[in-house]
Each structure stands twice: as C-alpha cells, then as structure tokens.
C-alpha atoms as a PDB file:
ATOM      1  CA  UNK A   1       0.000   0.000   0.000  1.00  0.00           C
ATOM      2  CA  UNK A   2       0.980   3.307  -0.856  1.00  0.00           C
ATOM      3  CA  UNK A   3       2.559   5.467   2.227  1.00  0.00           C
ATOM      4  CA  UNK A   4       1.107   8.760   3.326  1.00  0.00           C
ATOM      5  CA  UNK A   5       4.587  10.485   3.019  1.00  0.00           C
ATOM      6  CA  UNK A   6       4.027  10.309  -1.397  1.00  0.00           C
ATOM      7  CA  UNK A   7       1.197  12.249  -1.204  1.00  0.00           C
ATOM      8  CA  UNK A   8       3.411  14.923  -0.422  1.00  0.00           C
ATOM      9  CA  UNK A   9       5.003  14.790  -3.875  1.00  0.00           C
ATOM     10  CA  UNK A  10       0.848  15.056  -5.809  1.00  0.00           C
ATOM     11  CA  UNK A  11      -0.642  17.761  -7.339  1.00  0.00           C
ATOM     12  CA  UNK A  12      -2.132  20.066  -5.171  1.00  0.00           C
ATOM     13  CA  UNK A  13      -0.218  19.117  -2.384  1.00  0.00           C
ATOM     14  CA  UNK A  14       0.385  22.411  -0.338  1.00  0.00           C
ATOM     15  CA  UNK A  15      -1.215  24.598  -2.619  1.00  0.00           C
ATOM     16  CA  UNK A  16      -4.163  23.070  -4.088  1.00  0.00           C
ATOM     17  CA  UNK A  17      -5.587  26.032  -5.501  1.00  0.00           C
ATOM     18  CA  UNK A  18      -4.436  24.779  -9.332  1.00  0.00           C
ATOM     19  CA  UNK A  19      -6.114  21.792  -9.399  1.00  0.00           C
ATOM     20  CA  UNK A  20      -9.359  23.333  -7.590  1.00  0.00           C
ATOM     21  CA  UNK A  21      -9.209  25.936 -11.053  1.00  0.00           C
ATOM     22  CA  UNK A  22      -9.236  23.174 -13.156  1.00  0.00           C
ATOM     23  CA  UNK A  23     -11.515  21.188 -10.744  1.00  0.00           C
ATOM     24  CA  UNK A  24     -13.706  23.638 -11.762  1.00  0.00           C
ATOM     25  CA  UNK A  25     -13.476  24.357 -14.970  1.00  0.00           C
ATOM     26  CA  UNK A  26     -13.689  20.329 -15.784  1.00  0.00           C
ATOM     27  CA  UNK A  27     -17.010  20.204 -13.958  1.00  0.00           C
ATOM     28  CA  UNK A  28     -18.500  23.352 -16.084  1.00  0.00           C
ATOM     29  CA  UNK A  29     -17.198  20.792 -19.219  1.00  0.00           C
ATOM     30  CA  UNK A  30     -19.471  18.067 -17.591  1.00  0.00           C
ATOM     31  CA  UNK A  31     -22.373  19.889 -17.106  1.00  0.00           C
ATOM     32  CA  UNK A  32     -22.082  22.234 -20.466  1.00  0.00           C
ATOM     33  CA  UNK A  33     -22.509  17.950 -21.788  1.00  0.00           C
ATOM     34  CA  UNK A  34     -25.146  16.951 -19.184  1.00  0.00           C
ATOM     35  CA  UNK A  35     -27.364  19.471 -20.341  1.00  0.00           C
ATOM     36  CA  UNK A  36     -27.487  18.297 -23.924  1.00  0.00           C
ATOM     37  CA  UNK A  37     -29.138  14.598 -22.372  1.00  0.00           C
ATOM     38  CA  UNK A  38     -32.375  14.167 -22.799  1.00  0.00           C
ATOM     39  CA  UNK A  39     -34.826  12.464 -20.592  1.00  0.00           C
ATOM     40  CA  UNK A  40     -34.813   9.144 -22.453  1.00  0.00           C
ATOM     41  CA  UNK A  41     -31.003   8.986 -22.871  1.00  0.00           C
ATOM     42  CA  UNK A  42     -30.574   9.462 -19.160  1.00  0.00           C
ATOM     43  CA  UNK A  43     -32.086   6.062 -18.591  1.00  0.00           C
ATOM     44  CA  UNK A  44     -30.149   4.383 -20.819  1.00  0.00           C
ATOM     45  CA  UNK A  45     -26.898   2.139 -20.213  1.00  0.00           C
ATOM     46  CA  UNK A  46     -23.481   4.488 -19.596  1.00  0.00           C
ATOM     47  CA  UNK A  47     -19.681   2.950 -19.572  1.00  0.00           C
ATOM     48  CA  UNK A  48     -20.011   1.350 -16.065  1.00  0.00           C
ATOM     49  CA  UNK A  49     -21.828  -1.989 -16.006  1.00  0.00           C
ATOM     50  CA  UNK A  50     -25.277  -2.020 -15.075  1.00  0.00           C
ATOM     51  CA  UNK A  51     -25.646   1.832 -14.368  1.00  0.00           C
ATOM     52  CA  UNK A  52     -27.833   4.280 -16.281  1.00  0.00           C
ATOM     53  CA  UNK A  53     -26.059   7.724 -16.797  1.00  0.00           C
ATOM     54  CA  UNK A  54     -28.581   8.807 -14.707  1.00  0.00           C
ATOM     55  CA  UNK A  55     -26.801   6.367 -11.987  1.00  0.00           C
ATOM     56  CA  UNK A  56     -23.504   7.861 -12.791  1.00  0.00           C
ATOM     57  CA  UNK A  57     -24.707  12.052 -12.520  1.00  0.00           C
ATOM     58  CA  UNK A  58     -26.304  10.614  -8.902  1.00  0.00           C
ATOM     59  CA  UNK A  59     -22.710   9.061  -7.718  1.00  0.00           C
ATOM     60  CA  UNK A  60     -20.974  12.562  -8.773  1.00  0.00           C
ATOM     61  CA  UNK A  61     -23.580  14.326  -6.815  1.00  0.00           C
ATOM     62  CA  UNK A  62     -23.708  12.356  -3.328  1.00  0.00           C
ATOM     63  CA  UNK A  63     -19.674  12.007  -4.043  1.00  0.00           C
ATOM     64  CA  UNK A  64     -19.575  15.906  -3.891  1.00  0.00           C
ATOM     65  CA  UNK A  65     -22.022  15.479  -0.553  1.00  0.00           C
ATOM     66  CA  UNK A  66     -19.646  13.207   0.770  1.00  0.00           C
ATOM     67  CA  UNK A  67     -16.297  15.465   0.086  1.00  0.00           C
ATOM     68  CA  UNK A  68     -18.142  18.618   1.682  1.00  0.00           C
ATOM     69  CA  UNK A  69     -19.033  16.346   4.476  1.00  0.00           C
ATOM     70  CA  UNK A  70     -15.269  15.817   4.922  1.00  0.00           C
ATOM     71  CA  UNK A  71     -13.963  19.233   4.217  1.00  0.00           C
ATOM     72  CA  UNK A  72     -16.605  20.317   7.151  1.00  0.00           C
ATOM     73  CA  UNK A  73     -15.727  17.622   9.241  1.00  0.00           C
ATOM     74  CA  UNK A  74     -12.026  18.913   9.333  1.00  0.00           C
ATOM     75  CA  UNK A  75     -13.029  22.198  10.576  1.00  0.00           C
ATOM     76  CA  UNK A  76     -15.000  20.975  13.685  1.00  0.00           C
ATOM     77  CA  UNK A  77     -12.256  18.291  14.135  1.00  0.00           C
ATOM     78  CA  UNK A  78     -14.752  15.668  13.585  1.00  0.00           C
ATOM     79  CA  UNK A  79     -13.279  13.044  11.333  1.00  0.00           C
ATOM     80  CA  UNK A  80     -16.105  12.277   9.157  1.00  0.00           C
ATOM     81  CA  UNK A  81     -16.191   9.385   6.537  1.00  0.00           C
ATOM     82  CA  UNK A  82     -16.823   9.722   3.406  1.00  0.00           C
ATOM     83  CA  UNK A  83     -20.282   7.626   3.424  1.00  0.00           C
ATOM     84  CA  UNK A  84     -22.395   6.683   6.311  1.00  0.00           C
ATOM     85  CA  UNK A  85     -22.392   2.877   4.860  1.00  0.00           C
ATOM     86  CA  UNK A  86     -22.542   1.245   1.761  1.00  0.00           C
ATOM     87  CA  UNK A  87     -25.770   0.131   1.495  1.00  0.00           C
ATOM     88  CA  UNK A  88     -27.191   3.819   1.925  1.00  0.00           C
ATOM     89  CA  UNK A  89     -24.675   4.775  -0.487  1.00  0.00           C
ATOM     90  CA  UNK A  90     -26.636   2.586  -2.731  1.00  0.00           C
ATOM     91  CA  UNK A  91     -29.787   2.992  -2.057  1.00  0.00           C
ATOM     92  CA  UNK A  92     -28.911   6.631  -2.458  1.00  0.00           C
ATOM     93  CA  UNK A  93     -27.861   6.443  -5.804  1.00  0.00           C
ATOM     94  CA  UNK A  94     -30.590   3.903  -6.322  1.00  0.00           C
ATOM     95  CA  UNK A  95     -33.281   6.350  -5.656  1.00  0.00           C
ATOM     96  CA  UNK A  96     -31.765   9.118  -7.199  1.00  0.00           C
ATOM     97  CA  UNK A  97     -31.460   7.662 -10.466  1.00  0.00           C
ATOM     98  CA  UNK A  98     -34.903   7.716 -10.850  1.00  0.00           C
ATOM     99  CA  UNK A  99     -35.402  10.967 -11.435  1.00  0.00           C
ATOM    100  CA  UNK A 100     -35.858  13.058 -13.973  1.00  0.00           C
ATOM    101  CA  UNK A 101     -32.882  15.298 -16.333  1.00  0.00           C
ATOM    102  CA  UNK A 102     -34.155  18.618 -14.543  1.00  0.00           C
ATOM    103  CA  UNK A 103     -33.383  17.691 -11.246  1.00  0.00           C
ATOM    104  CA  UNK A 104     -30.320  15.340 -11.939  1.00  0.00           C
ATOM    105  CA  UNK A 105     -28.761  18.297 -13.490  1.00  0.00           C
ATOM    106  CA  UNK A 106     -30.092  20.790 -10.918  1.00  0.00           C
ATOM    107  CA  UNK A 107     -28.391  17.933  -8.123  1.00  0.00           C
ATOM    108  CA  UNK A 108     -25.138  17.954  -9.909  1.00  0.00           C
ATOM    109  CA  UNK A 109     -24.988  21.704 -10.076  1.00  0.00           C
ATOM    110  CA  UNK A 110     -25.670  22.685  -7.035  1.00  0.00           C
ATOM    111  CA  UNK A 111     -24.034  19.940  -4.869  1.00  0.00           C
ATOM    112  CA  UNK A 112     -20.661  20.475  -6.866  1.00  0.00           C
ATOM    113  CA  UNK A 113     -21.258  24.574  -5.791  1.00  0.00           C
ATOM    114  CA  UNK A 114     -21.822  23.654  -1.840  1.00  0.00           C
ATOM    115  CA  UNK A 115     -18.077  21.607  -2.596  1.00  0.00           C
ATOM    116  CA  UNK A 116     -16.640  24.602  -3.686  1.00  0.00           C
ATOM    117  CA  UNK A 117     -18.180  26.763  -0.824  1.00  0.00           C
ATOM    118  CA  UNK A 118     -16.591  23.572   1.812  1.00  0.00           C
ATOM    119  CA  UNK A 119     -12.948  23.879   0.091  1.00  0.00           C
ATOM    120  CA  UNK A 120     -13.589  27.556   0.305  1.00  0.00           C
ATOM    121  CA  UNK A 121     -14.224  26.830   4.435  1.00  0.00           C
ATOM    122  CA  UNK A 122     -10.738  25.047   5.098  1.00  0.00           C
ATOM    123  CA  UNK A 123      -9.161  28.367   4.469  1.00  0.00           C
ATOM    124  CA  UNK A 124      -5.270  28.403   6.039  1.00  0.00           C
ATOM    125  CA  UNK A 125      -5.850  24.782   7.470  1.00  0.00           C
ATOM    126  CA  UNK A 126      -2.815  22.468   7.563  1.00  0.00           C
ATOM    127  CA  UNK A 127      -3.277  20.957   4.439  1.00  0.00           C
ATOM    128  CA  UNK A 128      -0.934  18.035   5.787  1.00  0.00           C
ATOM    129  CA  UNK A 129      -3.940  16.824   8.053  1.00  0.00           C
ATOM    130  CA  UNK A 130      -5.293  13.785   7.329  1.00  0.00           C
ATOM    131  CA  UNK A 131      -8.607  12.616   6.857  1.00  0.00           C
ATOM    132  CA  UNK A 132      -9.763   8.450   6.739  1.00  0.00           C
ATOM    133  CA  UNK A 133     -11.789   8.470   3.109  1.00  0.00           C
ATOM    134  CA  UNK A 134     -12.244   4.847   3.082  1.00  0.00           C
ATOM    135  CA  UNK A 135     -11.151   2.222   5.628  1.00  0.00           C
ATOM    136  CA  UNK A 136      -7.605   2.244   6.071  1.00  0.00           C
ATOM    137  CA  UNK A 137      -6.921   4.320   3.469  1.00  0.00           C
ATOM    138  CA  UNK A 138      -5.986   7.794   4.884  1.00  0.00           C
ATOM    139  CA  UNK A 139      -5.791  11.421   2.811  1.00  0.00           C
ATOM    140  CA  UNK A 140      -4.332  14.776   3.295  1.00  0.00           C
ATOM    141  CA  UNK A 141      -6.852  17.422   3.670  1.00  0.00           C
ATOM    142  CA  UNK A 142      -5.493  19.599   0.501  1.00  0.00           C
ATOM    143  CA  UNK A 143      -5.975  16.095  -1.778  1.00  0.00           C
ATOM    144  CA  UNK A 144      -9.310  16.789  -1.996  1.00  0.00           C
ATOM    145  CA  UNK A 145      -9.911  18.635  -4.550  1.00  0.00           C
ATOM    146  CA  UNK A 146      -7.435  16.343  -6.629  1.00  0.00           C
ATOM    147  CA  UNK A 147      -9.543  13.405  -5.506  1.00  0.00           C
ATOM    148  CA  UNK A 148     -12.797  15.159  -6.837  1.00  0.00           C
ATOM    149  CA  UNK A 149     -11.153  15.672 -10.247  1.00  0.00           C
ATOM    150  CA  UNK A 150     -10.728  12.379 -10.807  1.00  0.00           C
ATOM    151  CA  UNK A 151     -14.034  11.922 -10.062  1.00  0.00           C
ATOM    152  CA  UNK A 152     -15.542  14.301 -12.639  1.00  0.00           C
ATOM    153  CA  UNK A 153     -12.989  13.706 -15.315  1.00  0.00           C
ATOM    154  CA  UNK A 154     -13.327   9.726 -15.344  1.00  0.00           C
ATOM    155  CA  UNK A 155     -17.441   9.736 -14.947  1.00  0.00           C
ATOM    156  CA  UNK A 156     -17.366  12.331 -17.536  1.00  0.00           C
ATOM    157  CA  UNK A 157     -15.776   9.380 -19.779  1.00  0.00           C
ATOM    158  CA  UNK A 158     -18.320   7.406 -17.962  1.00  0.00           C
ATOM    159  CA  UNK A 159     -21.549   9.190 -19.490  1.00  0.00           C
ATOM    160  CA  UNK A 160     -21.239   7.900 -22.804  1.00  0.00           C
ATOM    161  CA  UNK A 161     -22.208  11.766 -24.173  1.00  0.00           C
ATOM    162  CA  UNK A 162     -19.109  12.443 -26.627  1.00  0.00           C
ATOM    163  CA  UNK A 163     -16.286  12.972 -24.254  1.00  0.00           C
ATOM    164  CA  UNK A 164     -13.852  10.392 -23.859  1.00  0.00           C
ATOM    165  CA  UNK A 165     -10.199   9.713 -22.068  1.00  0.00           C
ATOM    166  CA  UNK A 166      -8.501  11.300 -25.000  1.00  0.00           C
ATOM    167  CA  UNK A 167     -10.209  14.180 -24.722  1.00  0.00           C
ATOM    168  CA  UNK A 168      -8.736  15.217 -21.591  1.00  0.00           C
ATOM    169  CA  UNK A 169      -6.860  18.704 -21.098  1.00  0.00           C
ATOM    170  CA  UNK A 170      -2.878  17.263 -20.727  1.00  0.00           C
ATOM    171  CA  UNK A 171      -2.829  18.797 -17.239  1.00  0.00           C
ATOM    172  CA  UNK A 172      -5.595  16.787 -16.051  1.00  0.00           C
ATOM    173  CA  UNK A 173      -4.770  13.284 -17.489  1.00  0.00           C
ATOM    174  CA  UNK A 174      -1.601  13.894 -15.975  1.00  0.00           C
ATOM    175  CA  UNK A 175      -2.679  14.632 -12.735  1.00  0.00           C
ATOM    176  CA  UNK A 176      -5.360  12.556 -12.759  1.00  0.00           C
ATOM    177  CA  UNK A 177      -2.742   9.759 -13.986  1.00  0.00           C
ATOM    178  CA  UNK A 178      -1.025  10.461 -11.085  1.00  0.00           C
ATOM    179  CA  UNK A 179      -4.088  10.109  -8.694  1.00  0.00           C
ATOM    180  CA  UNK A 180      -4.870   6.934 -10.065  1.00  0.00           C
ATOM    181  CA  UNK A 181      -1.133   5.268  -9.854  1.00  0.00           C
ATOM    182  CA  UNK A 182      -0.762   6.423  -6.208  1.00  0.00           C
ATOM    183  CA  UNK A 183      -4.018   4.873  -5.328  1.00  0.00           C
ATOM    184  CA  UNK A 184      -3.077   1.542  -7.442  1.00  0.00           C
ATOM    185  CA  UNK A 185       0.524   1.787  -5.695  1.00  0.00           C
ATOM    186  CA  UNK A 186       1.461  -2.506  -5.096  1.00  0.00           C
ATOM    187  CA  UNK A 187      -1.386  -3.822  -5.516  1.00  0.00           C
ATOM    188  CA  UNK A 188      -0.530  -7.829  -5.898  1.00  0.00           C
ATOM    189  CA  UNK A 189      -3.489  -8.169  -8.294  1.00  0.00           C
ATOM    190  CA  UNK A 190      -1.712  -6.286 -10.883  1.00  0.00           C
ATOM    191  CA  UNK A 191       1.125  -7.495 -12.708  1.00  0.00           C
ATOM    192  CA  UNK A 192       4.884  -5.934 -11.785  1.00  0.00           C
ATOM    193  CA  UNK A 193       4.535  -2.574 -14.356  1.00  0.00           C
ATOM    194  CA  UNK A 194       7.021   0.185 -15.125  1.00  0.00           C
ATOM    195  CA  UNK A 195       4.623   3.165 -16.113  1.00  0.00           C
ATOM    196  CA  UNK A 196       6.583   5.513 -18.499  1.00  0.00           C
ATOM    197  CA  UNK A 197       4.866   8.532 -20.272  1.00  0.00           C
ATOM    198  CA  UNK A 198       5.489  10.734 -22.767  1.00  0.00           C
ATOM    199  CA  UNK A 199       4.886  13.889 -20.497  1.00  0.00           C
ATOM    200  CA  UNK A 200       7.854  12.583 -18.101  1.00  0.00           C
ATOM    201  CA  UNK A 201       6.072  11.301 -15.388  1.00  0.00           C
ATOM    202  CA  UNK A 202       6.861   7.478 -14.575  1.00  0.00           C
ATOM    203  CA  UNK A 203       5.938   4.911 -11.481  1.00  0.00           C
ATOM    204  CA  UNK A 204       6.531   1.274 -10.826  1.00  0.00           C
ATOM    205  CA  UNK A 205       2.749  -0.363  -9.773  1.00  0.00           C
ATOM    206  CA  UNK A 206       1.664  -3.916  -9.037  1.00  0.00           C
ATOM    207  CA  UNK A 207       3.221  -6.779  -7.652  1.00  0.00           C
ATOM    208  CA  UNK A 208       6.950  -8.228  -7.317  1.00  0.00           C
ATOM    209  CA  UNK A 209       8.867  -8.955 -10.142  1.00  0.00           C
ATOM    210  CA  UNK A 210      10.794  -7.620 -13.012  1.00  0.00           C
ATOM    211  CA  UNK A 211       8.126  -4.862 -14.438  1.00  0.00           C
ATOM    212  CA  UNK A 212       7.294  -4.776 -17.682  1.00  0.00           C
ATOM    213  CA  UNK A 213       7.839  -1.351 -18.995  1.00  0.00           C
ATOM    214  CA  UNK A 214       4.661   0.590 -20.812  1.00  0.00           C
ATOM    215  CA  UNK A 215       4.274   3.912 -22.139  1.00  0.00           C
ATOM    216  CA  UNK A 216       1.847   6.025 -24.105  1.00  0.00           C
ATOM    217  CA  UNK A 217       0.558   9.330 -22.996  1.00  0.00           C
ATOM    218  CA  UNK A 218      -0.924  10.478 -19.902  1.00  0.00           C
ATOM    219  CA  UNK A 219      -4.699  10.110 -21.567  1.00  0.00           C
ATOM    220  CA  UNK A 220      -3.773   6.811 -22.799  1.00  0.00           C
ATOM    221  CA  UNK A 221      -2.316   5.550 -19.917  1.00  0.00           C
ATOM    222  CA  UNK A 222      -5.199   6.579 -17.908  1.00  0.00           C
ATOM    223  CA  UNK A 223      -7.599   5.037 -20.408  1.00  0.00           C
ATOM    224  CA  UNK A 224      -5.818   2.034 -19.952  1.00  0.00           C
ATOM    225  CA  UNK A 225      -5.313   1.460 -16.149  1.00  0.00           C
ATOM    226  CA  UNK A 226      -9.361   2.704 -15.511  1.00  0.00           C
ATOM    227  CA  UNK A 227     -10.344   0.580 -18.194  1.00  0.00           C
ATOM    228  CA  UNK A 228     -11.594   3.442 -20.324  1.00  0.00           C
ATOM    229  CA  UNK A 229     -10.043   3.367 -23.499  1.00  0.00           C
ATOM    230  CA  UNK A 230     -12.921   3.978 -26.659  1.00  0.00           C
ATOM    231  CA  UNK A 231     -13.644   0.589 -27.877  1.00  0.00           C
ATOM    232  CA  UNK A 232     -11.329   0.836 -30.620  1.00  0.00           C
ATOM    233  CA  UNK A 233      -8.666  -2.310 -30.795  1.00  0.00           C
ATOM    234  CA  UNK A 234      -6.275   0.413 -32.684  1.00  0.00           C
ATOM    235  CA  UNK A 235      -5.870   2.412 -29.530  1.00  0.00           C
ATOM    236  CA  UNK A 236      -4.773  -0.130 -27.502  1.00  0.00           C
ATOM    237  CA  UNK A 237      -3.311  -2.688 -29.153  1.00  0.00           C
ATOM    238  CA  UNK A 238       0.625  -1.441 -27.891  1.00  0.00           C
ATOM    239  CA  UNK A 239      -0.884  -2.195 -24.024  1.00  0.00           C
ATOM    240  CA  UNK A 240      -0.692  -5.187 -22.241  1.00  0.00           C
ATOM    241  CA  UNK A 241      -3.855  -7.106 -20.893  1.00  0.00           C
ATOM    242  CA  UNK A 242      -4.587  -6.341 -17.566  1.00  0.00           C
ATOM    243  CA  UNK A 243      -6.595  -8.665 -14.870  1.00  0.00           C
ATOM    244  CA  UNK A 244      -9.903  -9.870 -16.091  1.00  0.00           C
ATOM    245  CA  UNK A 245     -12.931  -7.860 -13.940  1.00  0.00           C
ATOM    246  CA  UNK A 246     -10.000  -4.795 -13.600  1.00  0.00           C
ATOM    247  CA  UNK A 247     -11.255  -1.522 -12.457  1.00  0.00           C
ATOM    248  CA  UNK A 248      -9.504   1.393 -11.035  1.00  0.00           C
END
C-alpha cells in the first residue's frame, strides 16, 4: 500500500488552488454535456456496467455530498467518513437515479457549488492533516480537490455523451494519472509494471517482479489502467492485458 509520506510529492499538495481551477473548470465541461441529455437517454446504459447515466450524474452528486461532508468535518475536528455505509450509499444512488434530467442536473450543479463553498471553508488549514476516506486508506486534507477531479474527469468518460479519455486537457490526465497510480501503488493483483509517459512522469505499480515497462501518454495511460479506453482495438493494441474484472 501506498505510504502517506508520497502524497506529499501530488498535485495540489500544499497549494491546491491549481487543481481546484481546473476542478472547476472540468465540472462546467461536464455539465455544459449533461445538459445536452435528454430524458430518455438518461435512462439508458453508460460505460459502467449495469448503471444508467442517470446512476452515474447521482454518484458525482452524493460524491460531492460526501467530500463537503469531509472538508466540514475537518473544521469541527470531527473526522467524518466519506459515506455513512454502503448500502445507503446505494440505495442513495438507487433512488436518485430515478429521477428526472431537470433535477439530476439541478443535483449535480448545485451539490458540486456547496463543494466549492466547503474547500472555500478550510481556508489556512494544515493541508498536511489527514482525513480516513475509506477504511484504512488515509488522505491529506489539501488532496481533496485532486480526488474530486478524478471523479468528474473519469465519470465524464463514464456518461457515454461524446467525451472520452482522449479528450482530456494534458494537465488533467496527468494529474489525474497520477491520482490513479498512487491509489493503485502494489497492488498484488496487478502485474509488476514500469509506467513511463510521454509527459515525463513514470511509477513502478503492481506486484513483485521484473516490471514490464509501458508507455503512451498520460490520456492513454489513464484510459488504460481505468479501463476506459474507446472501444477501438487500434488504440490499444501497444498495451498489455490487464486482470480480467480490472477496475480502477
């Protein structure tokens, strides 16, 4: 597992004001694409297996919830999870994606606005604090916003409504690349790897072993590791094969 000391060295770390700008301006992408769905097409299958998109535009909603819950948390020195439990988690995003595009778009709006105003909150706070987002798994307090970018830039992907892995700003594959190898860090399910991309950043992940070295850019690295590459065999056909049922 990953230590707490490398999240010193992501983006955002002690200054997280750059990736909240782009935070931003990725979720204004997301919803300048959400508005375009119509009522049918919310209802119908997205990327992740056996959601809707309206499933998916609930998740980024209650996940917002959750991270304000957090941020707020921090500043009363209450260390709140990110979810009550996992079955209200579900039935949350059960319920709530069976609603209609007005108010799904209204929920992802305004819940990604009350975010902002709980990042706003943490003001000078140690950023270094840390904050237990899942169990065992422990964050500092100026990740967040980094965290929630991932979050909106991979569901994005995840709608199915014309924006895809490639289509991410450098800056944000990259970071979000970054994200997503930390998080991955030795996992044993995952083959020894040596990531190399073309923007310079590079990682081992996975298991013992000699790695096996793979590059590409930051988007198509990303694609690759979440399992969100466009269903093209011409993209991907330089990557290896990763576990089957994979999904980071």
């Amino acid at each position: 597992m990953p230590s707490v000391e490398e999240q010193s060295e992501l983006p955002g770390a002690g200054d997280m004001r750059p990736v909240r700008l782009r935070k931003l301006e990725a979720t204004q992408r997301l919803l300048g694409d959400t508005i375009a769905i119509d009522e049918r097409s919310w209802q119908e299958p997205c990327h992740l297996p056996g959601w809707t998109r309206a499933h998916v535009a609930t998740h980024l909603a209650r996940n917002a919830d959750a991270f304000t819950r957090v941020a707020a948390g921090m500043m009363t020195g209450i260390n709140t999870p990110l979810y009550i439990s996992e079955r209200e988690r579900f039935n949350d995003i059960e319920r709530g994606s069976e609603r209609r595009a007005l108010d799904l778009q209204v929920d992802l709006d305004t819940s990604a606005g009350r975010l902002d105003h709980g990042l706003d909150e943490l003001g000078d706070i140690d950023g270094s604090r840390l904050v237990e987002i899942s169990p065992g798994r422990k964050l500092r307090i100026d990740l967040l916003p980094l965290a929630r970018l991932r979050e909106v830039a991979l569901h994005h992907v995840d709608l199915a409504c014309g924006f895809t892995v490639l289509d991410m700003d450098d800056d944000i594959a990259r970071w979000v690349l970054e994200w997503t190898c930390y998080w991955i860090g030795d996992d044993p399910r995952l083959a020894p790897l040596q990531i190399e991309s073309t923007s310079g950043f590079h990682t081992r992940l996975g298991g013992t072993g000699r790695p096996t070295a793979v590059g590409g850019s930051d988007a198509l690295l990303l694609g690759w590791l979440t399992n969100r590459l466009p269903d093209d065999p011409s993209v991907a056909k330089t990557l290896p094969a990763l576990p089957e049922g994979w999904w980071a």
